[in-house]
N, C-alpha and C. Protein backbone atom coordinates (compact mmCIF):
# COMPACT_ATOMS: atom_id res chain seq x y z
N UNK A 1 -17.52 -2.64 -11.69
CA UNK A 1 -16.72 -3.86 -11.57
C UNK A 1 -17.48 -4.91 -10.78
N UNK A 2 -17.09 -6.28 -10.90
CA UNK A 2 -18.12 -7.03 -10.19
C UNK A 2 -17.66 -7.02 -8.95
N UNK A 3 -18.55 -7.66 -8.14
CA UNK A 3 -17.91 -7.64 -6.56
C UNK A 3 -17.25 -9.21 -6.45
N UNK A 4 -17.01 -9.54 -7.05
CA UNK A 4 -15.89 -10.44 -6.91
C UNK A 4 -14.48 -10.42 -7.10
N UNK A 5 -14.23 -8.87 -7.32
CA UNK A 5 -12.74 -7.83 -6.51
C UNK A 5 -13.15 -7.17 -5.49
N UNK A 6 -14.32 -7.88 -4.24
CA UNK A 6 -14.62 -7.44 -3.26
C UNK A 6 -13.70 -8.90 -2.30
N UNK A 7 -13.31 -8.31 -0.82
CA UNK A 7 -13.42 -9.63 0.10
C UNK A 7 -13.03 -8.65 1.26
N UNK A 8 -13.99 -9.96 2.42
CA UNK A 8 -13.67 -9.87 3.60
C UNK A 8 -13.22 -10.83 4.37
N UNK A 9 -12.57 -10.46 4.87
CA UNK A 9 -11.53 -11.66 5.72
C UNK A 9 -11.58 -11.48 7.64
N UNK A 10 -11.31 -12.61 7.97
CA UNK A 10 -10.99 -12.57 9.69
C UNK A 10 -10.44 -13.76 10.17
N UNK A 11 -9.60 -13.14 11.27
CA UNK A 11 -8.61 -14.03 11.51
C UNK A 11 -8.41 -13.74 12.66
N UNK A 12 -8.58 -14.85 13.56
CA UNK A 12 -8.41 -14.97 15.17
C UNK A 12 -7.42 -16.07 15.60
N UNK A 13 -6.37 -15.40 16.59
CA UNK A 13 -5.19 -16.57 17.27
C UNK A 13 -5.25 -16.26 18.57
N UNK A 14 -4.37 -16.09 19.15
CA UNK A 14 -4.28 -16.29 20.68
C UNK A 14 -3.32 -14.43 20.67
N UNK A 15 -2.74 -14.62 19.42
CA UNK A 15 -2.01 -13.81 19.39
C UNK A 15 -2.82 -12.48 18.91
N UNK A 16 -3.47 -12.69 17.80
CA UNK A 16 -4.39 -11.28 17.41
C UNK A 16 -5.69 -11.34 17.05
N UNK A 17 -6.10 -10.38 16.37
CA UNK A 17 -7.79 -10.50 16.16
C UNK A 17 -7.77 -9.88 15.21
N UNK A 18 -7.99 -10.49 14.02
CA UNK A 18 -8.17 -9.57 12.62
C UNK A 18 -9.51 -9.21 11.86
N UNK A 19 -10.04 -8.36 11.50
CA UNK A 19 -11.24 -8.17 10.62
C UNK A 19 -10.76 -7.09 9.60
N UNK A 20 -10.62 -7.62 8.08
CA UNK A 20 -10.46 -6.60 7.18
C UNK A 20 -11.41 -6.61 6.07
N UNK A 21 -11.71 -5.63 5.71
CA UNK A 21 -12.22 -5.47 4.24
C UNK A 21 -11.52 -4.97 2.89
N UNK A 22 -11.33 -5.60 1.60
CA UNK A 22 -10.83 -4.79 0.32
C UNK A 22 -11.38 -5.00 -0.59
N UNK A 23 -11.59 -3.83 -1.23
CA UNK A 23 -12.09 -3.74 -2.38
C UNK A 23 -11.05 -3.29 -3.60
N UNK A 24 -10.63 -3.76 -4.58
CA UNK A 24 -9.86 -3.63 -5.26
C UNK A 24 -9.77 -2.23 -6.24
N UNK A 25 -11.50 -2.25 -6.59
CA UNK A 25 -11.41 -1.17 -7.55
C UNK A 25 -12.08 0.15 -6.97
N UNK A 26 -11.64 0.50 -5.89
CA UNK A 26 -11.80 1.80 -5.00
C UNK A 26 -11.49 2.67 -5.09
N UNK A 27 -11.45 3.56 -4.22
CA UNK A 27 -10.72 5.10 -4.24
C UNK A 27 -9.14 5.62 -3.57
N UNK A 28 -8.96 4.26 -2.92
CA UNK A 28 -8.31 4.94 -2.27
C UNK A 28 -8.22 5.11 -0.65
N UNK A 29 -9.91 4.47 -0.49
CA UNK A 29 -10.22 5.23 1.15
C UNK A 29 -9.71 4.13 1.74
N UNK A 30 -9.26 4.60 3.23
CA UNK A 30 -9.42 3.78 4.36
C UNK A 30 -9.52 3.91 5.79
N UNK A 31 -9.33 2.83 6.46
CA UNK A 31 -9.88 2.66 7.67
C UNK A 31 -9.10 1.88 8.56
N UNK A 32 -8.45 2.36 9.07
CA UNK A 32 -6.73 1.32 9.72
C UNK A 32 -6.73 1.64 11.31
N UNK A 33 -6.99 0.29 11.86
CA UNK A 33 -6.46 0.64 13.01
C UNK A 33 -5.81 -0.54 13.86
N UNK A 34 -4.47 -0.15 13.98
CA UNK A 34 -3.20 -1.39 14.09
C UNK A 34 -3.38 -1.24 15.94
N UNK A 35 -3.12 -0.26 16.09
CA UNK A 35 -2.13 -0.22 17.70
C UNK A 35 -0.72 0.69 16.85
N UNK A 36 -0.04 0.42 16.15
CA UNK A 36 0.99 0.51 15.75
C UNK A 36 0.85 1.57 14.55
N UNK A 37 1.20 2.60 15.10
CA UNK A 37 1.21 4.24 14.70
C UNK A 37 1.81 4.24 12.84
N UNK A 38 2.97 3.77 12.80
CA UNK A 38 4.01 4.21 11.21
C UNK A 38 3.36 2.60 10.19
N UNK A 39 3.24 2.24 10.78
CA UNK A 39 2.35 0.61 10.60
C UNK A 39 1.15 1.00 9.90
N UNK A 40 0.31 1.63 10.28
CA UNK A 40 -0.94 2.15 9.76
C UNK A 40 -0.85 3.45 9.13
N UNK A 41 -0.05 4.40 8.92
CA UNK A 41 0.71 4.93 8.06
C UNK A 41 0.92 4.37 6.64
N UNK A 42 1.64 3.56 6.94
CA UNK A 42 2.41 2.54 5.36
C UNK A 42 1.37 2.03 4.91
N UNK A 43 0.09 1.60 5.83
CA UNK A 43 -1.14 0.78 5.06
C UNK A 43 -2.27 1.85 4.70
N UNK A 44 -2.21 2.97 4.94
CA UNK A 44 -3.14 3.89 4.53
C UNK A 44 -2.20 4.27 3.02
N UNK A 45 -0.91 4.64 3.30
CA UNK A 45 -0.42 4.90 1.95
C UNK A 45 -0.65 3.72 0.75
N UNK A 46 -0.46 2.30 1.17
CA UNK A 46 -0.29 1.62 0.60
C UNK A 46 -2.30 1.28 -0.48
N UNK A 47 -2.87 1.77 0.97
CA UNK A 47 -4.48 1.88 -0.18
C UNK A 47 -4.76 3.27 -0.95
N UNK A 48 -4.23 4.31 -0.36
CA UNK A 48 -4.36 5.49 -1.11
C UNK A 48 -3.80 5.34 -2.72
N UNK A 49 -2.31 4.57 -2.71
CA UNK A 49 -1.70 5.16 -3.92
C UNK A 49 -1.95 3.63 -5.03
N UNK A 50 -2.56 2.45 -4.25
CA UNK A 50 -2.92 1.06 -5.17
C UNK A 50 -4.36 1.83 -5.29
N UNK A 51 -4.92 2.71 -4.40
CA UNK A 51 -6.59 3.20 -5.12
C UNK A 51 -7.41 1.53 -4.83
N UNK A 52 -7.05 1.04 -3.36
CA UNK A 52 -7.73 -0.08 -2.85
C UNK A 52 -8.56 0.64 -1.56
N UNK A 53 -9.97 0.35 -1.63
CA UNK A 53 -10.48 0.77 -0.57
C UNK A 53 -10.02 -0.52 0.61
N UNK A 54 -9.48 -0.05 2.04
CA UNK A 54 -9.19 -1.34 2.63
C UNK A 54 -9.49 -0.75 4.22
N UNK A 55 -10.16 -1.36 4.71
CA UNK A 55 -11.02 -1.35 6.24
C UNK A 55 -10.00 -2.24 7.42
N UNK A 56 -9.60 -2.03 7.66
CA UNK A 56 -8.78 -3.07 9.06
C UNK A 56 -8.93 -3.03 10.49
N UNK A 57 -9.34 -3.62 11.32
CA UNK A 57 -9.11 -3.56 12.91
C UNK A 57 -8.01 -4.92 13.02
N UNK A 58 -7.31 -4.44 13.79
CA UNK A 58 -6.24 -5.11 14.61
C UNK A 58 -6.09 -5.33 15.56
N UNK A 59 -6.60 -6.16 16.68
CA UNK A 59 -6.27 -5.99 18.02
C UNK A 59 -5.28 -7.16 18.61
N UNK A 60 -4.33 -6.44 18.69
CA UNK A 60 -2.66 -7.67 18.91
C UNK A 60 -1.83 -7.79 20.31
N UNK A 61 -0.79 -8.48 20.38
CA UNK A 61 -0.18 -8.70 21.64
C UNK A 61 0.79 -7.51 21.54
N UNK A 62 0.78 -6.64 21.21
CA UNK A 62 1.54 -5.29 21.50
C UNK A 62 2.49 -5.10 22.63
N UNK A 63 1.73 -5.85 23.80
CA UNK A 63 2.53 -5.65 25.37
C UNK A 63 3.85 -7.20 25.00
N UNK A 64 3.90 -7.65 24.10
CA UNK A 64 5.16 -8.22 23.95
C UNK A 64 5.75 -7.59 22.45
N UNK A 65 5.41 -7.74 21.96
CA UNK A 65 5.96 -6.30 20.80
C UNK A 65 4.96 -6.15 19.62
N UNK A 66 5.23 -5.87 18.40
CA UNK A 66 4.22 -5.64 17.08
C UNK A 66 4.30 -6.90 16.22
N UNK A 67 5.46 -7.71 16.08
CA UNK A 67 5.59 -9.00 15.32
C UNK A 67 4.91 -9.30 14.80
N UNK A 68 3.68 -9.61 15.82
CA UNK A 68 2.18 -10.77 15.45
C UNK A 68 1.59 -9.80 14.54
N UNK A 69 1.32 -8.80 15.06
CA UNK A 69 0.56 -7.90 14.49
C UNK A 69 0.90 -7.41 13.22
N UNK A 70 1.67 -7.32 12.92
CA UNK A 70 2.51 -7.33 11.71
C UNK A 70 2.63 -7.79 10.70
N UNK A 71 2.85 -9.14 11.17
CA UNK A 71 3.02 -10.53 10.18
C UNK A 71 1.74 -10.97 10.05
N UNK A 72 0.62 -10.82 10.96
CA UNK A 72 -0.54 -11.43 10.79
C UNK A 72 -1.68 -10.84 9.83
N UNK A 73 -1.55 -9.39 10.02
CA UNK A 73 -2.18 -8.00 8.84
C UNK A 73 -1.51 -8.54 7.74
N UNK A 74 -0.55 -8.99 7.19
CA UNK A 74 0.68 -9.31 6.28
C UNK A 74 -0.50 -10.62 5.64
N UNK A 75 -0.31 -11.50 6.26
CA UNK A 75 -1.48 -12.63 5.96
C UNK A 75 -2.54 -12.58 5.66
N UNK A 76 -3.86 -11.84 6.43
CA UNK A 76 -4.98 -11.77 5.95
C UNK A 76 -5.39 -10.79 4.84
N UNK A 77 -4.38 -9.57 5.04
CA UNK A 77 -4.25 -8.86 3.46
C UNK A 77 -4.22 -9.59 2.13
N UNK A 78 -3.29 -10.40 2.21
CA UNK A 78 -2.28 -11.44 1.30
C UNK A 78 -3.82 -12.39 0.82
N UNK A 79 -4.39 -13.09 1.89
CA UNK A 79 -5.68 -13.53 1.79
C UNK A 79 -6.77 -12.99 0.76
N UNK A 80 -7.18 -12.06 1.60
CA UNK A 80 -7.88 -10.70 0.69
C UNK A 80 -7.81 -10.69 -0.70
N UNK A 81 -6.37 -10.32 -0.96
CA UNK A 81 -6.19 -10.19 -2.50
C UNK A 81 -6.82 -11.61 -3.24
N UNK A 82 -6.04 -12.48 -2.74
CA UNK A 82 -5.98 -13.72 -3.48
C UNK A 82 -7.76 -13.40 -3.93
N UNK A 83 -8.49 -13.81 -2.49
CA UNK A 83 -9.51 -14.01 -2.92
C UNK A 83 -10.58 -12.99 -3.68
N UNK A 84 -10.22 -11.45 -3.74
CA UNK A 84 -10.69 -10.69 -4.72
C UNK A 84 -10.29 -10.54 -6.08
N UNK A 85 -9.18 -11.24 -6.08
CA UNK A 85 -8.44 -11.63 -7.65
C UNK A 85 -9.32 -12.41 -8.35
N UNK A 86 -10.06 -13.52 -7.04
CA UNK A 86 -10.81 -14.70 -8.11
C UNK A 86 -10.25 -15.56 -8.69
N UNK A 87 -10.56 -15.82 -10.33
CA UNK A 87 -9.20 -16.70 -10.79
C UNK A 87 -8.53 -15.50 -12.44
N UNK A 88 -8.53 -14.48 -11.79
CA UNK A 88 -7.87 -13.55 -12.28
C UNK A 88 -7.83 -13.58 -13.69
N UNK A 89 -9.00 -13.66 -14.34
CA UNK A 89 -9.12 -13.62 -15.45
C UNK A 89 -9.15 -11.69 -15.97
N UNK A 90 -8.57 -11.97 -17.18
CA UNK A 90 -8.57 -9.93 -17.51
C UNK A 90 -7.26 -9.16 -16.93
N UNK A 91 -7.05 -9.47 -16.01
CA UNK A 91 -5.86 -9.05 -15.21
C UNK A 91 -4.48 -8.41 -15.67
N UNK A 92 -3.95 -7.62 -16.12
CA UNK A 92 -2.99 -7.35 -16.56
C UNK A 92 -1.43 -8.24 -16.15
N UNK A 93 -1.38 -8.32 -15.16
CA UNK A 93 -1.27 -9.49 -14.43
C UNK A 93 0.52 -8.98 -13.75
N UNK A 94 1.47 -8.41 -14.59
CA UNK A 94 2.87 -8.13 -14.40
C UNK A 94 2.50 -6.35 -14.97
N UNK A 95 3.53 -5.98 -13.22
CA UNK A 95 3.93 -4.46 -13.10
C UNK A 95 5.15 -4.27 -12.26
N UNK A 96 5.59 -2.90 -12.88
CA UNK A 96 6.42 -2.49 -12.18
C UNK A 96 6.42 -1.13 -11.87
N UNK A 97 6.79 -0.76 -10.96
CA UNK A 97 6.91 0.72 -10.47
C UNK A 97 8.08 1.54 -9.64
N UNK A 98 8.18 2.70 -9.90
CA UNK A 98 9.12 3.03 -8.76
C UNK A 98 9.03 4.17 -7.77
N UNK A 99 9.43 4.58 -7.07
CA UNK A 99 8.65 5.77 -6.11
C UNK A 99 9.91 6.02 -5.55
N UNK A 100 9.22 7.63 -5.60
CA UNK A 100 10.91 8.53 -4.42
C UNK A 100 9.93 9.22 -3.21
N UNK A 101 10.41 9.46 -2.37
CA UNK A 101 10.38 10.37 -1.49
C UNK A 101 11.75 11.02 -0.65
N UNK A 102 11.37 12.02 -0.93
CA UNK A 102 12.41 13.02 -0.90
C UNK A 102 13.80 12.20 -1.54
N UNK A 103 14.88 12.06 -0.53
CA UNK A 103 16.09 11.19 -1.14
C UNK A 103 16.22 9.73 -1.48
N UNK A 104 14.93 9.26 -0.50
CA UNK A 104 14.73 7.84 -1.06
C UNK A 104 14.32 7.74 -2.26
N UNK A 105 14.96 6.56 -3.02
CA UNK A 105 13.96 5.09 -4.07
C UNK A 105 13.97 3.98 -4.15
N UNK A 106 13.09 3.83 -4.21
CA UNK A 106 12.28 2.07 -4.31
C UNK A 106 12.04 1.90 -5.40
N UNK A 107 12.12 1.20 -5.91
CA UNK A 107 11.40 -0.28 -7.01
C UNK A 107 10.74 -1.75 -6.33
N UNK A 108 9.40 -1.49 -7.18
CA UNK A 108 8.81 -2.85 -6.86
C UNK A 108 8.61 -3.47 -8.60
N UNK A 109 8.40 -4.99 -8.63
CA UNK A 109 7.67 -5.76 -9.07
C UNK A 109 7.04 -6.37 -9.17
N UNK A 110 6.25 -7.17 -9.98
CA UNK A 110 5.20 -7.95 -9.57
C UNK A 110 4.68 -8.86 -10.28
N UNK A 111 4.13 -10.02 -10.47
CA UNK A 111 3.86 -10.94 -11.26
C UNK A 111 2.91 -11.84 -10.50
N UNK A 112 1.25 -11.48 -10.44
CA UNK A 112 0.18 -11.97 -9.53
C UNK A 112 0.25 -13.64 -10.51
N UNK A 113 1.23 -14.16 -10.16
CA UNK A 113 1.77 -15.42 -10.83
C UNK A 113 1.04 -16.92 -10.19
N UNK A 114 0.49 -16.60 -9.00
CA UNK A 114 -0.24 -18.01 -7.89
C UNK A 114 1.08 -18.65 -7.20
N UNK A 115 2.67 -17.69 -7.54
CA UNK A 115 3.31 -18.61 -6.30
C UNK A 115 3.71 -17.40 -6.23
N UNK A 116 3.73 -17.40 -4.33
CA UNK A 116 4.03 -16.15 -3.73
C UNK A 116 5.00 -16.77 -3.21
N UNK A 117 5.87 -16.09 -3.71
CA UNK A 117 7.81 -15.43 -3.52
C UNK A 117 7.68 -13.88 -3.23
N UNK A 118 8.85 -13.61 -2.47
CA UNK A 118 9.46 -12.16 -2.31
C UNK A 118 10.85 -12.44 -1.94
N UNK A 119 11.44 -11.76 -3.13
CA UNK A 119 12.77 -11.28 -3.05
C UNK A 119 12.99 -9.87 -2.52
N UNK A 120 13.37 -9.86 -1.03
CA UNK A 120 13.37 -8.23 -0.71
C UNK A 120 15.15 -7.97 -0.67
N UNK A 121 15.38 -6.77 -1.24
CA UNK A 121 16.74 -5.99 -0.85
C UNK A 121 16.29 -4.42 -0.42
N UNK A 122 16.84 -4.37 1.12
CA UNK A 122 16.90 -2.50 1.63
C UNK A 122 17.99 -2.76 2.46
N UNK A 123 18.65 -1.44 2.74
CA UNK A 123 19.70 -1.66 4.15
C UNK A 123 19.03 -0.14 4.09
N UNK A 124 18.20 -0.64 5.59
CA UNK A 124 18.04 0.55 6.57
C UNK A 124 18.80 0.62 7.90
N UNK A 125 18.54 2.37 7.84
CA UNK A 125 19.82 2.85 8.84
C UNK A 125 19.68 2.88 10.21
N UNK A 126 17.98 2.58 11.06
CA UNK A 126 18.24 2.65 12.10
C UNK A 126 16.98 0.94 12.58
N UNK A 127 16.44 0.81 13.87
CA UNK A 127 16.00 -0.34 13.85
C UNK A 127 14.74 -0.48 14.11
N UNK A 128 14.10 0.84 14.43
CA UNK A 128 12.78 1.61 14.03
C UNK A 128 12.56 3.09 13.63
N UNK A 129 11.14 2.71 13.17
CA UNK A 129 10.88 3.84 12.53
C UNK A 129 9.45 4.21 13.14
N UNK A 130 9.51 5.32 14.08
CA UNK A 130 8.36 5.21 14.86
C UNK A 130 8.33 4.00 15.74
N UNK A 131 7.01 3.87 15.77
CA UNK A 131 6.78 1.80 17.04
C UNK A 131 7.17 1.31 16.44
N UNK A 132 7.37 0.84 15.06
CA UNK A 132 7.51 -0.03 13.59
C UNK A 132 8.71 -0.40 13.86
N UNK A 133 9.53 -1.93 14.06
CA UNK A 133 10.90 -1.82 14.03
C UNK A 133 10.61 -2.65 12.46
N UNK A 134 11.96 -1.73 11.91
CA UNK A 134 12.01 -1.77 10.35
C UNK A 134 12.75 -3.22 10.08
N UNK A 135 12.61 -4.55 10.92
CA UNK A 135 13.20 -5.53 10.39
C UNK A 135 11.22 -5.98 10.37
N UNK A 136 10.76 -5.68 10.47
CA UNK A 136 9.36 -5.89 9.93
C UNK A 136 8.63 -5.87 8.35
N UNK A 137 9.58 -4.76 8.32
CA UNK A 137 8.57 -4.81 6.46
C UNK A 137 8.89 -5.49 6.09
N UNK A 138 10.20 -6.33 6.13
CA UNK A 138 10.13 -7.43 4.92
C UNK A 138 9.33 -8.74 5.58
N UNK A 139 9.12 -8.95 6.86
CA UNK A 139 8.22 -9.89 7.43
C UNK A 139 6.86 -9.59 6.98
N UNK A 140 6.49 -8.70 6.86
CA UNK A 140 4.79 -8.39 6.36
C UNK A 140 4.80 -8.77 4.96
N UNK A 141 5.63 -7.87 4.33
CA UNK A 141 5.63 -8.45 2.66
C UNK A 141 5.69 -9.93 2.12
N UNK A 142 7.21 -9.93 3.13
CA UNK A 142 7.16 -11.81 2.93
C UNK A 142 5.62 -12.73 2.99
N UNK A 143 4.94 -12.34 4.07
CA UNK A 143 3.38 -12.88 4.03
C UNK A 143 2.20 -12.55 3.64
N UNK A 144 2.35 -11.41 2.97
CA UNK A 144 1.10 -10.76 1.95
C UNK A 144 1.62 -11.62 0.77
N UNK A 145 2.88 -11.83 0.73
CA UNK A 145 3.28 -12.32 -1.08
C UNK A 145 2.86 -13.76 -1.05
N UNK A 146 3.21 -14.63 -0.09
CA UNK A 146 2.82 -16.25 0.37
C UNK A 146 1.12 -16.28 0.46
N UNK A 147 0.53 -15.48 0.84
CA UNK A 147 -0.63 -15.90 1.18
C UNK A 147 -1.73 -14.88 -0.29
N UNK A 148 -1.30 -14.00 -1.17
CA UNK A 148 -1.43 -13.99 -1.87
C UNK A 148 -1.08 -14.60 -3.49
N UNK A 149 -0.20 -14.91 -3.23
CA UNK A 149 0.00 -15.63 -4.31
C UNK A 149 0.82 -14.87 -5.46
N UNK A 150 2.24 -14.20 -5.23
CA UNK A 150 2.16 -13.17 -5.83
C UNK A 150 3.77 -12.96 -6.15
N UNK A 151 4.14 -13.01 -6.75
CA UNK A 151 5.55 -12.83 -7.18
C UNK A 151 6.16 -11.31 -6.66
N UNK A 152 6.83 -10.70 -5.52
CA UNK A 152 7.41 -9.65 -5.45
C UNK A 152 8.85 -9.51 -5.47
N UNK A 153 9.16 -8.71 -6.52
CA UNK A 153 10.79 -8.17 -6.33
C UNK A 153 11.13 -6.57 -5.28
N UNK A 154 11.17 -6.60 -4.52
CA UNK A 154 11.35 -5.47 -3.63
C UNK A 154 12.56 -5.00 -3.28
N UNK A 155 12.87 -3.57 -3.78
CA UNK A 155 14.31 -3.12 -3.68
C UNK A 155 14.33 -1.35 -2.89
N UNK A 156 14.63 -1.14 -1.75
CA UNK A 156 14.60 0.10 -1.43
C UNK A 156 16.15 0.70 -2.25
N UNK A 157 16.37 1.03 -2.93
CA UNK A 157 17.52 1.40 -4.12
C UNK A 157 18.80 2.48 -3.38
N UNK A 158 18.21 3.11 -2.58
CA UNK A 158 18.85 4.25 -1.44
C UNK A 158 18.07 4.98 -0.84
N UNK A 159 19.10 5.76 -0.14
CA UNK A 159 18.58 7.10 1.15
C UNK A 159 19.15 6.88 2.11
N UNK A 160 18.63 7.96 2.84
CA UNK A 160 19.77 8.06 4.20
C UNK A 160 18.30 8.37 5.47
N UNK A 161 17.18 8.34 4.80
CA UNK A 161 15.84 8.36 5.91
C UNK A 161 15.68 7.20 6.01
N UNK A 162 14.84 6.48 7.27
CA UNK A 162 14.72 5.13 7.03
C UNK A 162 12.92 5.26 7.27
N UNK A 163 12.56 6.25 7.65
CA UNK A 163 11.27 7.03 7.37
C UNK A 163 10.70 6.82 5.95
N UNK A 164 11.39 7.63 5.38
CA UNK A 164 11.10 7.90 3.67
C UNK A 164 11.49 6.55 2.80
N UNK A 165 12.83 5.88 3.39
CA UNK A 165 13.03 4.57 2.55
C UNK A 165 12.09 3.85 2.71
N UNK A 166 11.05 3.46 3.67
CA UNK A 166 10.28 2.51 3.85
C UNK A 166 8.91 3.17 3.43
N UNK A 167 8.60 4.23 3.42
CA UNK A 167 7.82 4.85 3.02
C UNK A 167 7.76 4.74 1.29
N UNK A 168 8.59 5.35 0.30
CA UNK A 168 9.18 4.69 -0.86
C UNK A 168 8.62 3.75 -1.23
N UNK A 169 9.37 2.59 -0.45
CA UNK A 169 8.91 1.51 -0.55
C UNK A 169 7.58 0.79 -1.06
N UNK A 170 6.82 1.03 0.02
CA UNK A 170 5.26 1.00 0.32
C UNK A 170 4.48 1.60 -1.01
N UNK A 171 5.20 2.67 -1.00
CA UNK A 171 3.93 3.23 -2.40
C UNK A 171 5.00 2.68 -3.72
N UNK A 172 6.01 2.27 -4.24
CA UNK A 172 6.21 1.90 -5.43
C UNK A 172 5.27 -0.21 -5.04
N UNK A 173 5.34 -0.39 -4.28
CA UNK A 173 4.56 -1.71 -4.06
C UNK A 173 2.88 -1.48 -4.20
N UNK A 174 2.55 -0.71 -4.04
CA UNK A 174 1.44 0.48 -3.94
C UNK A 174 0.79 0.55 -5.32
N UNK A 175 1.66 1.18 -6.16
CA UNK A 175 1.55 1.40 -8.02
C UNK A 175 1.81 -0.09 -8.71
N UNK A 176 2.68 -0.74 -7.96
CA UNK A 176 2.71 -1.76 -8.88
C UNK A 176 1.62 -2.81 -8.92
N UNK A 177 1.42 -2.68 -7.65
CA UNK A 177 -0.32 -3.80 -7.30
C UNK A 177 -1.31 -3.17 -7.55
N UNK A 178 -1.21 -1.78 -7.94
CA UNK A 178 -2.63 -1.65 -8.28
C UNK A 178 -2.60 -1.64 -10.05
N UNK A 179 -1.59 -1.27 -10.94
CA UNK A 179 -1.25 -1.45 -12.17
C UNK A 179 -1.58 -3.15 -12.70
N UNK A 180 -0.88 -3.86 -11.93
CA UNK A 180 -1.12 -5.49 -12.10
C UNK A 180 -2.62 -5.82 -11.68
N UNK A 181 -3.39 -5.27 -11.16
CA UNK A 181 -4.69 -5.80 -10.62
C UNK A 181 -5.62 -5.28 -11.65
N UNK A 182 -5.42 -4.38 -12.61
CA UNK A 182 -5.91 -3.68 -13.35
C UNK A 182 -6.94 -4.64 -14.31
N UNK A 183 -8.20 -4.77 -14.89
CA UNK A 183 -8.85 -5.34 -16.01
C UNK A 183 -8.29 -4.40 -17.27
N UNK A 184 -7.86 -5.82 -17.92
CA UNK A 184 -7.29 -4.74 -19.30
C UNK A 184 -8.15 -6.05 -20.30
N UNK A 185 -8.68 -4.78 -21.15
CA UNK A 185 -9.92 -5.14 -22.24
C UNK A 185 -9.42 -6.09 -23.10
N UNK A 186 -7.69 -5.69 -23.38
CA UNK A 186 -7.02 -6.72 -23.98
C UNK A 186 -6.57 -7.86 -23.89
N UNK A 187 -6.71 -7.82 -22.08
CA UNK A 187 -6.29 -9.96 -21.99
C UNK A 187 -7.71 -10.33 -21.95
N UNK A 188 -7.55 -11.31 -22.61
CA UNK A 188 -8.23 -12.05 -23.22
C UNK A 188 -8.62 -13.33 -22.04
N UNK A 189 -9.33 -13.81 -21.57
CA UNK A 189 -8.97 -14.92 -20.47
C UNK A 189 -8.00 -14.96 -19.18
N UNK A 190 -7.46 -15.89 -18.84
CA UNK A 190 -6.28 -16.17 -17.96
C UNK A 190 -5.43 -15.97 -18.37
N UNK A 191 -4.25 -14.69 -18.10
CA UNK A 191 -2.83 -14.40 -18.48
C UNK A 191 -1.87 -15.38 -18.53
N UNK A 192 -2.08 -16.71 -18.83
CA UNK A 192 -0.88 -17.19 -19.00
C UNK A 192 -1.04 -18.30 -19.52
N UNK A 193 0.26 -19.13 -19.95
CA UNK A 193 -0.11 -20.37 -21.30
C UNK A 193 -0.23 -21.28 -20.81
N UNK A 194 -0.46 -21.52 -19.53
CA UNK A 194 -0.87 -22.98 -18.20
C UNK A 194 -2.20 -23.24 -18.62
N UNK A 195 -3.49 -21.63 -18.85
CA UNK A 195 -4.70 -21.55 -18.53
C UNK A 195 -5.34 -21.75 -17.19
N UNK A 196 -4.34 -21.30 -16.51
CA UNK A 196 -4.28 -21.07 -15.05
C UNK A 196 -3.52 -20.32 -14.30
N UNK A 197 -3.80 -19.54 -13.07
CA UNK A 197 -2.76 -18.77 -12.31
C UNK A 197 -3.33 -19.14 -10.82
């Protein structure tokens, strides 16, 4: 594949210090290190099961909570893609997927469309999960989808874990971005009748 489904990104505030690497058409591997234990969890799952090699250091304001850190990985990820997409020619471009663990399921969608929206629906049951307080995932998603460019429908569907629901989660978002990122022999150009995305 060319390396222009390669990128590296960095991002410095007052608040964090970011350096990531992704490679789109990978294995799988990675290299995560948040501060934030179930956080880097969800992003190791989330490159294992999209089969994105993705490298991260994080160093954040932790001693006031994970927020930054959170929302800001959320961003330069979001970054990343955009810019290993290119101008997404070949691209399969719209996926969907769904994922259980144990009693949880999720559904994701996706439409690498150039306007990043996320529609998220979950009701989780407690207000963390691990360090992770779970009014976070939809703050990270919300800014991987804006700064990628990327149409997400996100639905944790049920369960009674808020472990496994968010977990779920992560890998049906997981299958669906790596299904949509896919080169398919059959598109022909730019997926769509603009001649642009």
């Amino acid at each position: 594949m060319s390396s222009s489904r390669i990128a590296k990104r960095a991002r410095k505030t007052r608040e964090t210090d970011i350096k990531l690497s992704l490679n789109l058409d990978g294995k799988g591997e990675s290299r995560i290190k948040t501060g934030v234990g179930f956080f880097e969890h969800m992003l190791t799952a989330l490159a294992k099961h999209g089969r994105f090699d993705l490298e991260l250091t994080c160093t954040g304001d932790l001693h006031i909570d994970e927020h930054h850190t959170v929302e800001d990985v959320g961003i330069v990820l979001g970054e990343a893609l955009a810019e290993a997409l290119g101008d997404k020619a070949g691209i399969r471009r719209f996926a969907s997927a769904l994922a259980p663990l144990d009693e949880a399921l999720s559904r994701a969608v996706v439409d690498i469309s150039g306007r990043g929206l996320l529609v998220f629906r979950g009701d989780l049951g407690r207000e963390k999960v691990g360090d992770l307080s779970t009014e976070l995932v939809e703050d990270f998603w919300r800014a991987l989808a804006a700064k990628a460019g990327i149409t997400m429908h996100l639905e944790i569907l049920y369960g009674s874990n808020a472990h496994h629901q968010v977990e779920s989660l992560f890998k049906a978002a997981a299958l669906a971005l790596h299904q949509a990122t896919r080169i398919d022999p059959g598109v022909q150009g730019i997926p769509s009748t603009k001649g642009v995305l």
